[in-house]
C-alpha atoms as a PDB file:
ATOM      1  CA  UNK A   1     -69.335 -79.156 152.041  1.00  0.00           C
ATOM      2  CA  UNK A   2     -73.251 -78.712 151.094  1.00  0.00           C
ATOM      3  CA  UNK A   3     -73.603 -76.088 153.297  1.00  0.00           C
ATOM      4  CA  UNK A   4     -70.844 -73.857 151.428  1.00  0.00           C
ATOM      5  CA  UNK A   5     -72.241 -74.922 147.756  1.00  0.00           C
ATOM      6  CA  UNK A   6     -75.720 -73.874 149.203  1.00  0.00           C
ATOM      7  CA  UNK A   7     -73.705 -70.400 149.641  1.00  0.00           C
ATOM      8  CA  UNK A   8     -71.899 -70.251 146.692  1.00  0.00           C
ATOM      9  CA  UNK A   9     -75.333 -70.602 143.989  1.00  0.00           C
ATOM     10  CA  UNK A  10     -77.812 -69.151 146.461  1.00  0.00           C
ATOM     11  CA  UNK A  11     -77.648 -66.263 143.501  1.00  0.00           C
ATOM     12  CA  UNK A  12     -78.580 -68.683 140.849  1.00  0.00           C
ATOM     13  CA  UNK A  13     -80.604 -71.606 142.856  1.00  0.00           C
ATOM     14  CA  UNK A  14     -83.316 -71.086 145.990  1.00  0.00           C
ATOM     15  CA  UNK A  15     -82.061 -71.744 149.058  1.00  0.00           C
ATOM     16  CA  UNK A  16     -84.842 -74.054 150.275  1.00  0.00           C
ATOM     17  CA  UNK A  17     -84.904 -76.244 146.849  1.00  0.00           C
ATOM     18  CA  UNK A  18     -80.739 -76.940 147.003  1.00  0.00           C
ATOM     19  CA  UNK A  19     -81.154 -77.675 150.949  1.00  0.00           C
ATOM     20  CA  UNK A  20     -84.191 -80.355 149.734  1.00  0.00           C
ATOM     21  CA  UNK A  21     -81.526 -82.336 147.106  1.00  0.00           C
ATOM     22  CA  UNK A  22     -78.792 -82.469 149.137  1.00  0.00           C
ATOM     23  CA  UNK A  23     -80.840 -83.353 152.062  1.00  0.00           C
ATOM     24  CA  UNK A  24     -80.050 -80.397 154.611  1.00  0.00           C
ATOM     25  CA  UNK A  25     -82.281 -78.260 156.209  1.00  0.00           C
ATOM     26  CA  UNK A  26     -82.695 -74.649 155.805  1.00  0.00           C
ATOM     27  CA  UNK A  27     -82.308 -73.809 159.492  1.00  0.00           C
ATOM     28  CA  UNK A  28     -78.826 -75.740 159.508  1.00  0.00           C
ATOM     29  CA  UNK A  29     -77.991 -73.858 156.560  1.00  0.00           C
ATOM     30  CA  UNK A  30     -78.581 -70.192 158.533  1.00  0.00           C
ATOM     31  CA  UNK A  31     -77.111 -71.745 161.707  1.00  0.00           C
ATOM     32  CA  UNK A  32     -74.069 -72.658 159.617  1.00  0.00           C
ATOM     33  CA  UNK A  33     -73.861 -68.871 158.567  1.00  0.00           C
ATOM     34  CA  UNK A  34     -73.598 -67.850 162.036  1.00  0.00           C
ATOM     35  CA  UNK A  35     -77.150 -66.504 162.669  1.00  0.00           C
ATOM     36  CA  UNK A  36     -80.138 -68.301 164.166  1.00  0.00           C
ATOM     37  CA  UNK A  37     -83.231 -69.029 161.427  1.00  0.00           C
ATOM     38  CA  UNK A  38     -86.114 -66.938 161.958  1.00  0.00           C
ATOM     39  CA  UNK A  39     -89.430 -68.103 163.563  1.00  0.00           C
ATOM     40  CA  UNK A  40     -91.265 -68.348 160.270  1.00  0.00           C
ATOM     41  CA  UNK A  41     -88.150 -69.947 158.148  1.00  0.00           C
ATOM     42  CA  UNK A  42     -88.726 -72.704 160.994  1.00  0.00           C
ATOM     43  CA  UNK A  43     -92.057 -72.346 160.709  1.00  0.00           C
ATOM     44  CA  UNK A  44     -91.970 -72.788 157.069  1.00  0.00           C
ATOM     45  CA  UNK A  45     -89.719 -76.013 157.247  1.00  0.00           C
ATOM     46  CA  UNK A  46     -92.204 -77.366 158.751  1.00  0.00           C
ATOM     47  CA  UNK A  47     -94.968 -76.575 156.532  1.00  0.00           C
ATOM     48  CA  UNK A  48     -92.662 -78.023 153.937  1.00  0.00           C
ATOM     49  CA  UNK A  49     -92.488 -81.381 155.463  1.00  0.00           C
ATOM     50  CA  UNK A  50     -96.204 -81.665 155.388  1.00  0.00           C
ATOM     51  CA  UNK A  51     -96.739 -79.802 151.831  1.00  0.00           C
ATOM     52  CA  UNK A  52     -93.824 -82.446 150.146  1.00  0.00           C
ATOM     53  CA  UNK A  53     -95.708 -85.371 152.379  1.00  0.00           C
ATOM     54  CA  UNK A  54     -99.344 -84.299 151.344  1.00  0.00           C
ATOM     55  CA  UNK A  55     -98.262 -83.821 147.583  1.00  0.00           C
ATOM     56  CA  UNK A  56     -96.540 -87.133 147.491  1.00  0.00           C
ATOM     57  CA  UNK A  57     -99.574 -89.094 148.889  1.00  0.00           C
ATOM     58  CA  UNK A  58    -101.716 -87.711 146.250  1.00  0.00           C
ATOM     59  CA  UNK A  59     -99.263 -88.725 143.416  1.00  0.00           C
ATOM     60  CA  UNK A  60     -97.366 -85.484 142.483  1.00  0.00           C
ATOM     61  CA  UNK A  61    -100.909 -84.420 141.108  1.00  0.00           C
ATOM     62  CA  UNK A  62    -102.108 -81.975 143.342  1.00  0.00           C
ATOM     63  CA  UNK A  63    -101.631 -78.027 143.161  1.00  0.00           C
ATOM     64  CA  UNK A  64    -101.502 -75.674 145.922  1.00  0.00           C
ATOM     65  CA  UNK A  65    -105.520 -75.160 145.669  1.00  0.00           C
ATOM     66  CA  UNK A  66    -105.981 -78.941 146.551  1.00  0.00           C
ATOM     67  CA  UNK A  67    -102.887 -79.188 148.819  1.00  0.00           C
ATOM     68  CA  UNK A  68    -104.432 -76.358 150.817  1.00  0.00           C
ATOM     69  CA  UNK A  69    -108.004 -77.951 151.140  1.00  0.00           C
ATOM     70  CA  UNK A  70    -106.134 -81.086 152.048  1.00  0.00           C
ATOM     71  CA  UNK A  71    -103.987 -79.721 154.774  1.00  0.00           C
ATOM     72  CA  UNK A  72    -107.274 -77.677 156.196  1.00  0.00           C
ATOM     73  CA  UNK A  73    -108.888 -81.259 156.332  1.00  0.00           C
ATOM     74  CA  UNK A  74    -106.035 -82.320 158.576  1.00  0.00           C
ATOM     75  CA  UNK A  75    -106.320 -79.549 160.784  1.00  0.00           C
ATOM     76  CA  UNK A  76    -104.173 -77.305 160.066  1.00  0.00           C
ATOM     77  CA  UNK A  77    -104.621 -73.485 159.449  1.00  0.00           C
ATOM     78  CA  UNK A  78    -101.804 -72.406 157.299  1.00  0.00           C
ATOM     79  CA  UNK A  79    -102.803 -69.865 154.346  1.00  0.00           C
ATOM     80  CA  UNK A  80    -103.274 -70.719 151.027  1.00  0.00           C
ATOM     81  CA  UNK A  81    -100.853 -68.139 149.518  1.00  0.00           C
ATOM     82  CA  UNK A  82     -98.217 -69.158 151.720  1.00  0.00           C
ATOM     83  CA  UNK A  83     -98.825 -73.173 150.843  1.00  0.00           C
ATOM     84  CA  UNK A  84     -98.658 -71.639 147.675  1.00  0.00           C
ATOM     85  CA  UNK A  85     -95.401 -69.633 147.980  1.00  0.00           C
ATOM     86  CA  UNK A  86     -93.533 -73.084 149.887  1.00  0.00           C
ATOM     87  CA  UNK A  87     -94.300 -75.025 146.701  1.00  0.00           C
ATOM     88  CA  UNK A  88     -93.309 -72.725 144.305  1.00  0.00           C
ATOM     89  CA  UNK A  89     -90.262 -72.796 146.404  1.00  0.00           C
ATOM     90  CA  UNK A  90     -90.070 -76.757 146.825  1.00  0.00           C
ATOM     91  CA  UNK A  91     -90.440 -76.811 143.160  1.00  0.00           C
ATOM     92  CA  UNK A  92     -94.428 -78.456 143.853  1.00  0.00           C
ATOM     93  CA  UNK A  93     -96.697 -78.221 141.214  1.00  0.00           C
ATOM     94  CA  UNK A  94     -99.694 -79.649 139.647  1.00  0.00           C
ATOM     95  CA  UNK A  95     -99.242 -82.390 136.949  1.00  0.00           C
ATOM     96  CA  UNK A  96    -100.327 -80.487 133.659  1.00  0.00           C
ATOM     97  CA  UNK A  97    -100.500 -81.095 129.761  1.00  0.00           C
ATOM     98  CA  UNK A  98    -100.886 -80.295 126.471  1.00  0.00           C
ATOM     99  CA  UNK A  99    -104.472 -79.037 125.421  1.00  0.00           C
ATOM    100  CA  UNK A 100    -106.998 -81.867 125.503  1.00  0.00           C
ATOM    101  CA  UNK A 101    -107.954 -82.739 122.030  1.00  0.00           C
ATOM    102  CA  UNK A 102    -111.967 -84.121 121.829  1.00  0.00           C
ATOM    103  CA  UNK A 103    -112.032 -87.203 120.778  1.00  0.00           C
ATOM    104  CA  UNK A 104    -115.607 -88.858 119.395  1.00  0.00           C
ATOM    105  CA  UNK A 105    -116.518 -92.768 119.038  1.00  0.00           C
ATOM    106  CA  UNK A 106    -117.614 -94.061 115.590  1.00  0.00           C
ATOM    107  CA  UNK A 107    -120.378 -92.491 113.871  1.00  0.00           C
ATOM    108  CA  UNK A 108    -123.850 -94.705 113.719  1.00  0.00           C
ATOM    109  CA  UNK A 109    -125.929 -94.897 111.364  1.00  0.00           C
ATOM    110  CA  UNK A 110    -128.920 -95.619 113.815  1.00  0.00           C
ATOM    111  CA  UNK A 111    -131.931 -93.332 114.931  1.00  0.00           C
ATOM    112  CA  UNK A 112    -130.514 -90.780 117.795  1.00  0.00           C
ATOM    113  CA  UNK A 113    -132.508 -89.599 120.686  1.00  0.00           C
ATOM    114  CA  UNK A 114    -132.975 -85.832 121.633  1.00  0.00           C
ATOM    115  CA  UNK A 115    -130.427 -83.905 123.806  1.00  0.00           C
ATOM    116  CA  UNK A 116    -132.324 -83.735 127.042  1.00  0.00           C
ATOM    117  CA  UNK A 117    -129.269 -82.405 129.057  1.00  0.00           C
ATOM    118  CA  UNK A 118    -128.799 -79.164 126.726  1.00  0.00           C
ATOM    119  CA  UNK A 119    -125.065 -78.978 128.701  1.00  0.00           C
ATOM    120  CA  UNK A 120    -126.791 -78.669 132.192  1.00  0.00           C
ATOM    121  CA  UNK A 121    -123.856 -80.914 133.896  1.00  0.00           C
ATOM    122  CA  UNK A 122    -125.457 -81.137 137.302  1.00  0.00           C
ATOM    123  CA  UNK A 123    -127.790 -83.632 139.482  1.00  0.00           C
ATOM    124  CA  UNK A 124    -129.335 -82.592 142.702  1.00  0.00           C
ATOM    125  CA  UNK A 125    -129.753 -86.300 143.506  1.00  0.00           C
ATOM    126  CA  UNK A 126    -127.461 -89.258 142.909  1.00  0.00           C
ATOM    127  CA  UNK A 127    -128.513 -91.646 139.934  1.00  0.00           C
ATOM    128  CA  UNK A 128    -130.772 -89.255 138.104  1.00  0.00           C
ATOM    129  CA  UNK A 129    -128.280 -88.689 135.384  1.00  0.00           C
ATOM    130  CA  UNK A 130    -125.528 -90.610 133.933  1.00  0.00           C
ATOM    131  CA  UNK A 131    -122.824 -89.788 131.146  1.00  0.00           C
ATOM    132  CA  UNK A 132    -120.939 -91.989 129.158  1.00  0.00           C
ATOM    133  CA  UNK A 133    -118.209 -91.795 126.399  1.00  0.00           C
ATOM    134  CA  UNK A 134    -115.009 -93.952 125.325  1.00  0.00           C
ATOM    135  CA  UNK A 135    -111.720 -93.310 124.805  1.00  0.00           C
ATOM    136  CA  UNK A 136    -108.359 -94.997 123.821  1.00  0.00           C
ATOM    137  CA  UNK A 137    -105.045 -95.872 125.521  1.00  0.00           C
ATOM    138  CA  UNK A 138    -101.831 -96.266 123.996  1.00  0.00           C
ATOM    139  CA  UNK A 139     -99.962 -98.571 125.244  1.00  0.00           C
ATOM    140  CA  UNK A 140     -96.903-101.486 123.261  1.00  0.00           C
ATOM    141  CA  UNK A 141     -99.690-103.738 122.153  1.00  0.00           C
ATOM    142  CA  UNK A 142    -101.868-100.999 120.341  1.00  0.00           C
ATOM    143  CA  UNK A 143    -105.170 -99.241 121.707  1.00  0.00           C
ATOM    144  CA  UNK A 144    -106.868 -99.924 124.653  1.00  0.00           C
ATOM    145  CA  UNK A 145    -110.371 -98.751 124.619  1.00  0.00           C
ATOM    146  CA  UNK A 146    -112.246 -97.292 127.823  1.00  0.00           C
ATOM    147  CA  UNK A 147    -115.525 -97.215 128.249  1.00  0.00           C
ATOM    148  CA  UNK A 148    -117.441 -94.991 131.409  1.00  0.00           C
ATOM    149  CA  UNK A 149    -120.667 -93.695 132.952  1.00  0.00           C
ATOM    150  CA  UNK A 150    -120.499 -90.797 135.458  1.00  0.00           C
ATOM    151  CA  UNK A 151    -123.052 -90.381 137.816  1.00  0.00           C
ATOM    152  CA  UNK A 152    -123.702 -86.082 137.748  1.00  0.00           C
ATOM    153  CA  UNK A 153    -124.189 -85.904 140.990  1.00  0.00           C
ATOM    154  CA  UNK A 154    -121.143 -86.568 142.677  1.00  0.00           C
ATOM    155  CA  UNK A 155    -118.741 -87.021 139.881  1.00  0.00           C
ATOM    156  CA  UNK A 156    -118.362 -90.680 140.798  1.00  0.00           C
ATOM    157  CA  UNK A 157    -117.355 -93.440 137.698  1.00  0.00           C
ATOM    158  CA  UNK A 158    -119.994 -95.875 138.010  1.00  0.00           C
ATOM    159  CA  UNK A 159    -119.200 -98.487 135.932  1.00  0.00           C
ATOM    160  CA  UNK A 160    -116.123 -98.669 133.270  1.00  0.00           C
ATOM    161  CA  UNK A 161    -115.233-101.417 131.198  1.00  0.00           C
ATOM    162  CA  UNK A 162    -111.999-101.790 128.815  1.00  0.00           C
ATOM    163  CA  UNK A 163    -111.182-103.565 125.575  1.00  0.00           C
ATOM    164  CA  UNK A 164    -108.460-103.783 122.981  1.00  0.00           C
ATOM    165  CA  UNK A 165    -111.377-102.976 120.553  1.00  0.00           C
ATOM    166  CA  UNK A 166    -113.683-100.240 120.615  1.00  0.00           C
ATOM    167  CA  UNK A 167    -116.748-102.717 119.708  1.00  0.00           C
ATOM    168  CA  UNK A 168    -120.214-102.121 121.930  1.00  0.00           C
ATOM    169  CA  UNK A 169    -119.158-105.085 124.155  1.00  0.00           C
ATOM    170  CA  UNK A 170    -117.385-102.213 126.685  1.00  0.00           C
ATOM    171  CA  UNK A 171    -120.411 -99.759 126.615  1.00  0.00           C
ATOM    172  CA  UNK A 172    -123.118-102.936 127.547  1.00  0.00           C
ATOM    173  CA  UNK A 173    -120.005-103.944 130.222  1.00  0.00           C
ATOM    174  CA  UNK A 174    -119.986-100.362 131.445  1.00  0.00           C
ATOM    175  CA  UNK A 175    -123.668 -99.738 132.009  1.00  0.00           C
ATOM    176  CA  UNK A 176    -124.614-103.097 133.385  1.00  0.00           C
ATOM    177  CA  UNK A 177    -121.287-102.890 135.921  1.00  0.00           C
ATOM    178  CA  UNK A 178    -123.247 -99.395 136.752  1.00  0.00           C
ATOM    179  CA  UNK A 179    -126.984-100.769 137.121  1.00  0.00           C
ATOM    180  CA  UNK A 180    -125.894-103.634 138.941  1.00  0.00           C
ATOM    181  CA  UNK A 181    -123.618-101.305 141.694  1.00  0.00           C
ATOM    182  CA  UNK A 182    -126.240 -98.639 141.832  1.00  0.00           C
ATOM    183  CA  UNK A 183    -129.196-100.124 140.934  1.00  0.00           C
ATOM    184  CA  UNK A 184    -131.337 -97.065 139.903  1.00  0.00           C
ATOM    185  CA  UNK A 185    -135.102 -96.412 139.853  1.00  0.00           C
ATOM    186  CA  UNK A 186    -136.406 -96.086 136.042  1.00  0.00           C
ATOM    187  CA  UNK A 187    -136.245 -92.896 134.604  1.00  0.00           C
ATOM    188  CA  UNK A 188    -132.753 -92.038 134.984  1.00  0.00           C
ATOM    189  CA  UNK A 189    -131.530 -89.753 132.206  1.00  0.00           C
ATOM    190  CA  UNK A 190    -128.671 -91.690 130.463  1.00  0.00           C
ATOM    191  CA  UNK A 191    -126.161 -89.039 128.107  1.00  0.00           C
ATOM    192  CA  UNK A 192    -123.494 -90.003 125.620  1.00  0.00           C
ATOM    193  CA  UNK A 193    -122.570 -88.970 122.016  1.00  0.00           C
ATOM    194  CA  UNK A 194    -123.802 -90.215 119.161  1.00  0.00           C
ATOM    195  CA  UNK A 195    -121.429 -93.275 118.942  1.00  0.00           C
ATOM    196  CA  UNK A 196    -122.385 -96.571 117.068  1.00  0.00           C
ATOM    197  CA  UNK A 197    -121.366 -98.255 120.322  1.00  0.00           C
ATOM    198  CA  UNK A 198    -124.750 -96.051 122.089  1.00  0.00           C
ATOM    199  CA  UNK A 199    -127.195 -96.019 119.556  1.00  0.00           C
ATOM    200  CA  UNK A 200    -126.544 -99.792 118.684  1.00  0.00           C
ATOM    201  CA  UNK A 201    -130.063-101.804 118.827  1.00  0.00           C
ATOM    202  CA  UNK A 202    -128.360-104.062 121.294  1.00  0.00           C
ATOM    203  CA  UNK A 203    -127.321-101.298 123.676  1.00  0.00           C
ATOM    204  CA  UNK A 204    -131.053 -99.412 122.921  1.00  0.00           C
ATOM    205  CA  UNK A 205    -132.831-102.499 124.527  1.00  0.00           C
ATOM    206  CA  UNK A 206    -130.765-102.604 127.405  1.00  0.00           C
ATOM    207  CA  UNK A 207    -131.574 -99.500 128.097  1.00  0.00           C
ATOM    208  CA  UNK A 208    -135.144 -99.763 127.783  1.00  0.00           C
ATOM    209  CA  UNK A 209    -134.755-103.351 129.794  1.00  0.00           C
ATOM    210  CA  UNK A 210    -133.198-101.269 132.620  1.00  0.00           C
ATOM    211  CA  UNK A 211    -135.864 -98.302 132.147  1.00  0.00           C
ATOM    212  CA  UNK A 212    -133.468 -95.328 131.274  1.00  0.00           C
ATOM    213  CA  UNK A 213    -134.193 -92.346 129.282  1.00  0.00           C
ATOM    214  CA  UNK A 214    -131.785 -92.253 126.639  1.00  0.00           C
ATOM    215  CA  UNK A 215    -130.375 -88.815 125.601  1.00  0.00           C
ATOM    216  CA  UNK A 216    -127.493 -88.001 122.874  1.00  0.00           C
ATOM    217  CA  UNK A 217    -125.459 -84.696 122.290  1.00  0.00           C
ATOM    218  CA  UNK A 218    -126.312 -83.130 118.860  1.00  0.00           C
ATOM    219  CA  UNK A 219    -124.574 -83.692 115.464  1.00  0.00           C
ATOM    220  CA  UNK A 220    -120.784 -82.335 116.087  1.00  0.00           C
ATOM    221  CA  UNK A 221    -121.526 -80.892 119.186  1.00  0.00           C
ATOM    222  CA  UNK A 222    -118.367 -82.755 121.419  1.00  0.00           C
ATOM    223  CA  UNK A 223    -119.443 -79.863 123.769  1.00  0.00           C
ATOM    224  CA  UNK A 224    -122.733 -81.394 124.681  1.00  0.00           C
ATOM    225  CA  UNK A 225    -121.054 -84.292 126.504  1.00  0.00           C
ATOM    226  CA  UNK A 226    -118.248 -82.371 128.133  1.00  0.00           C
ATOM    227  CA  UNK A 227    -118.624 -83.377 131.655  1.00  0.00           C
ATOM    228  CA  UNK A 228    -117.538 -86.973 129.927  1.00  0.00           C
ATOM    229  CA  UNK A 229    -114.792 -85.862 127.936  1.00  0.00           C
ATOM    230  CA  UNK A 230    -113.541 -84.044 131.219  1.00  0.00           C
ATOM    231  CA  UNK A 231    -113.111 -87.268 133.483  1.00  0.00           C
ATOM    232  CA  UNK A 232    -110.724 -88.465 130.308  1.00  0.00           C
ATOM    233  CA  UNK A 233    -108.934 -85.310 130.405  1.00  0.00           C
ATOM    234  CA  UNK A 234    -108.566 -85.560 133.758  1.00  0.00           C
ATOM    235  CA  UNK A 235    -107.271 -89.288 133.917  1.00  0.00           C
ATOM    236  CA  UNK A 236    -105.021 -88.486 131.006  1.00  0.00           C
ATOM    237  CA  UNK A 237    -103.671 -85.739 132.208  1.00  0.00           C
ATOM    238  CA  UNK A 238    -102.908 -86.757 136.074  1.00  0.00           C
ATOM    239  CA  UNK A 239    -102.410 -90.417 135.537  1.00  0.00           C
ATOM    240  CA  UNK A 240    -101.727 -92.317 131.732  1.00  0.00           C
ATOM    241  CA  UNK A 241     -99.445 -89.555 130.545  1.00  0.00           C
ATOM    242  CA  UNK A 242     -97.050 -89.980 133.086  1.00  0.00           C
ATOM    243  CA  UNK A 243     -96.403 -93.686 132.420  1.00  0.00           C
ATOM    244  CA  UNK A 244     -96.026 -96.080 129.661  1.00  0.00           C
ATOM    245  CA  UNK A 245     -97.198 -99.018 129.106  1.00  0.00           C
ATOM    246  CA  UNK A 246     -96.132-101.990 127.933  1.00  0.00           C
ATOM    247  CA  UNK A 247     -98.742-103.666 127.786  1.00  0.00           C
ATOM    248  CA  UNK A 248    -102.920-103.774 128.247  1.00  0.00           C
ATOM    249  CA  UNK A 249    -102.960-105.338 131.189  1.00  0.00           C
ATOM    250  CA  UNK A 250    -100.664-102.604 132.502  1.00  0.00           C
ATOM    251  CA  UNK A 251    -102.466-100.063 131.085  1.00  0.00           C
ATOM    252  CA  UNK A 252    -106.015-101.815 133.037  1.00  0.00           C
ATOM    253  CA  UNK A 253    -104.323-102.204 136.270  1.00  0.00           C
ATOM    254  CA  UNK A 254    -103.259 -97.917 136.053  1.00  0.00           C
ATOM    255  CA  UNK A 255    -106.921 -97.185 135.423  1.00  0.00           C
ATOM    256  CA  UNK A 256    -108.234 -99.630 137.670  1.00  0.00           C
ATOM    257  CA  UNK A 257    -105.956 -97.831 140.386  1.00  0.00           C
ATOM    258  CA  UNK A 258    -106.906 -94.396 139.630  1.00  0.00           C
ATOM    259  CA  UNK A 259    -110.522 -95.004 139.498  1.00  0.00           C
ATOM    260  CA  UNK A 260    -111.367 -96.622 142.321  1.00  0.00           C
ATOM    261  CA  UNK A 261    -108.185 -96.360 144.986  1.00  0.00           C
ATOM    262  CA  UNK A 262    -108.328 -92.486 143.616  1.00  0.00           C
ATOM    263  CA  UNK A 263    -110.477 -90.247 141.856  1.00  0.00           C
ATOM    264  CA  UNK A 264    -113.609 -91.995 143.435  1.00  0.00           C
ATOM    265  CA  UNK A 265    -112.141 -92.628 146.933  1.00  0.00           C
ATOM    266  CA  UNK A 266    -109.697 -90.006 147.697  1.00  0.00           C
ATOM    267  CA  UNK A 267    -109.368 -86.923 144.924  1.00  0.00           C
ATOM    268  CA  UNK A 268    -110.662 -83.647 146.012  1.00  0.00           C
ATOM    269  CA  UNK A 269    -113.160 -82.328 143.263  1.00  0.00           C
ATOM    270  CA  UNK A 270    -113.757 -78.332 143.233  1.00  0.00           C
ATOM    271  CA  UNK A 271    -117.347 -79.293 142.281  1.00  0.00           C
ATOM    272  CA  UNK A 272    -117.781 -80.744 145.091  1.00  0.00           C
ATOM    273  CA  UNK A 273    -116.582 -78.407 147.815  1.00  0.00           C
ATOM    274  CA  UNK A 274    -113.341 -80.233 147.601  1.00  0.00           C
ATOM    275  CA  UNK A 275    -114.568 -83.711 148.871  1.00  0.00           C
ATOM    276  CA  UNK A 276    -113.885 -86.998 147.267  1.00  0.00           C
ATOM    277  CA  UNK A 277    -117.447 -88.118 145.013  1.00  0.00           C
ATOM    278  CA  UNK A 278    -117.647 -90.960 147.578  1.00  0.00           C
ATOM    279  CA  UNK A 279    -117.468 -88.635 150.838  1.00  0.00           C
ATOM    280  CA  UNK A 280    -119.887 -86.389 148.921  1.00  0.00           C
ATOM    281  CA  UNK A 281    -122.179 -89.037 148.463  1.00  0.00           C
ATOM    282  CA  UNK A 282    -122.163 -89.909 152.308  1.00  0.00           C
ATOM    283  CA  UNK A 283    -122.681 -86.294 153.414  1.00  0.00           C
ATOM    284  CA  UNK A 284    -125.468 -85.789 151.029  1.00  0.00           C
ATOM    285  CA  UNK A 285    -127.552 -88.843 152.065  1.00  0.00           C
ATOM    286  CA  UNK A 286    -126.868 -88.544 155.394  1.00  0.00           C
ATOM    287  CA  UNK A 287    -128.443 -84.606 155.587  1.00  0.00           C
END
């Protein structure tokens, strides 16, 4: 009977994760032992069902920080130390991984522009400042290449583009995708590294065609584009680490889905007061 194996390893299992596998509920366990469930064991199964449902809708990636900001959204009051507690105790956590290792694109020979940033990763005003970078995916085929621009202010991917070669094709893809979406007044401080793919003639005058200011992190300085390198930590670590792919196309359709069904849409950013860049976006033009 599950109830009496519940009993028999509640010394080596918890209760509440051994009542979630064999699908029984705490309370029935208690009521089984002859004694009634407390209020706030009830009260907790309860909390679990909507901790295990929130977690689940945000793909396993959320922690209790997040989970707790989400529930609040929803209405309800619950404590963040006991959301945390319940998913210690569901066996809930956030998706984690190894330490991100920095990653630059190929060196250029070409003329760089200044720094203009200096690692001040913050806008007060949507489409004043963009940052770009690229990274690869591995998937059965080889590399896939991902290009990006960030817009500082809300954290939102503007444009994106993806290749199975890292040639400056993605990066012109990527910016106009984001010029023709956002379509910025001139002047709008554009960041990336010092990649050939940046500081490419052909990538230069589409800048200047578009009217951006061009700035570039200093020699060796991965640091100087972090906020970039972050947003591929971040998709690496909640989303293309978890999966493999067989092929490119698979690999698009996963970032397609995270970036815009998820990170710009619904994924709570601590930056942002917890909001999703979109909803951020909305609140801030609408004060």
């Amino acid at each position: 009977m599950k109830f009496r194996f519940v009993q028999e390893h509640r010394e080596t299992f918890r209760v509440g994760k051994m009542c979630e596998v064999l699908k029984v509920s705490r309370s029935g366990f208690y009521a089984w032992q002859g004694r009634p469930p407390s209020r706030r064991i009830v009260e907790d199964e309860a909390i679990s069902v909507q901790v295990r449902r929130a977690h689940r809708e945000a793909h396993g990636i959320y922690g209790s920080p997040r989970i707790y900001r989400l529930l609040r959204r929803q209405g309800q009051s619950w404590g963040r130390h006991r959301i945390a507690r319940i998913m210690r105790e569901e066996g809930l956590r956030a998706r984690c991984m190894k330490q991100f290792r920095w990653i630059s694109t190929t060196r250029s020979e070409h003329p760089a522009a200044p720094d203009l940033l200096q690692r001040e990763f913050s806008s007060t005003r949507r489409d004043r400042v963009w940052v770009g970078d690229v990274t690869q995916l591995r998937t059965g085929e080889g590399w896939l290449y991902l290009a990006m621009l960030m817009d500082l202010h809300s954290r939102k991917i503007v444009g994106w583009s993806t290749s199975s070669t890292p040639q400056q094709e993605i990066t012109l893809e990527a910016l106009t995708m984001a010029v023709e979406t956002r379509r910025p007044r001139p002047g709008l401080i554009h960041h990336t590294d010092r990649g050939s793919q940046y500081s490419s003639a052909a990538y230069q005058d589409l800048l200047d065609e578009y009217g951006k200011r061009c700035s570039m992190s200093r020699p060796g300085q991965c640091l100087d584009n972090a906020a970039a390198e972050s947003f591929f930590h971040t998709l690496k670590t909640e989303w293309i680490y978890h999966a493999h792919y067989k092929t490119r196309r698979e690999a698009r359709l996963a970032i397609f889905e995270y970036i815009e069904s998820f990170y710009n849409t619904i994924r709570l950013h601590s930056s942002l007061d917890y909001r999703s860049p979109e909803e951020y976006e909305r609140l801030r033009s609408a004060a």
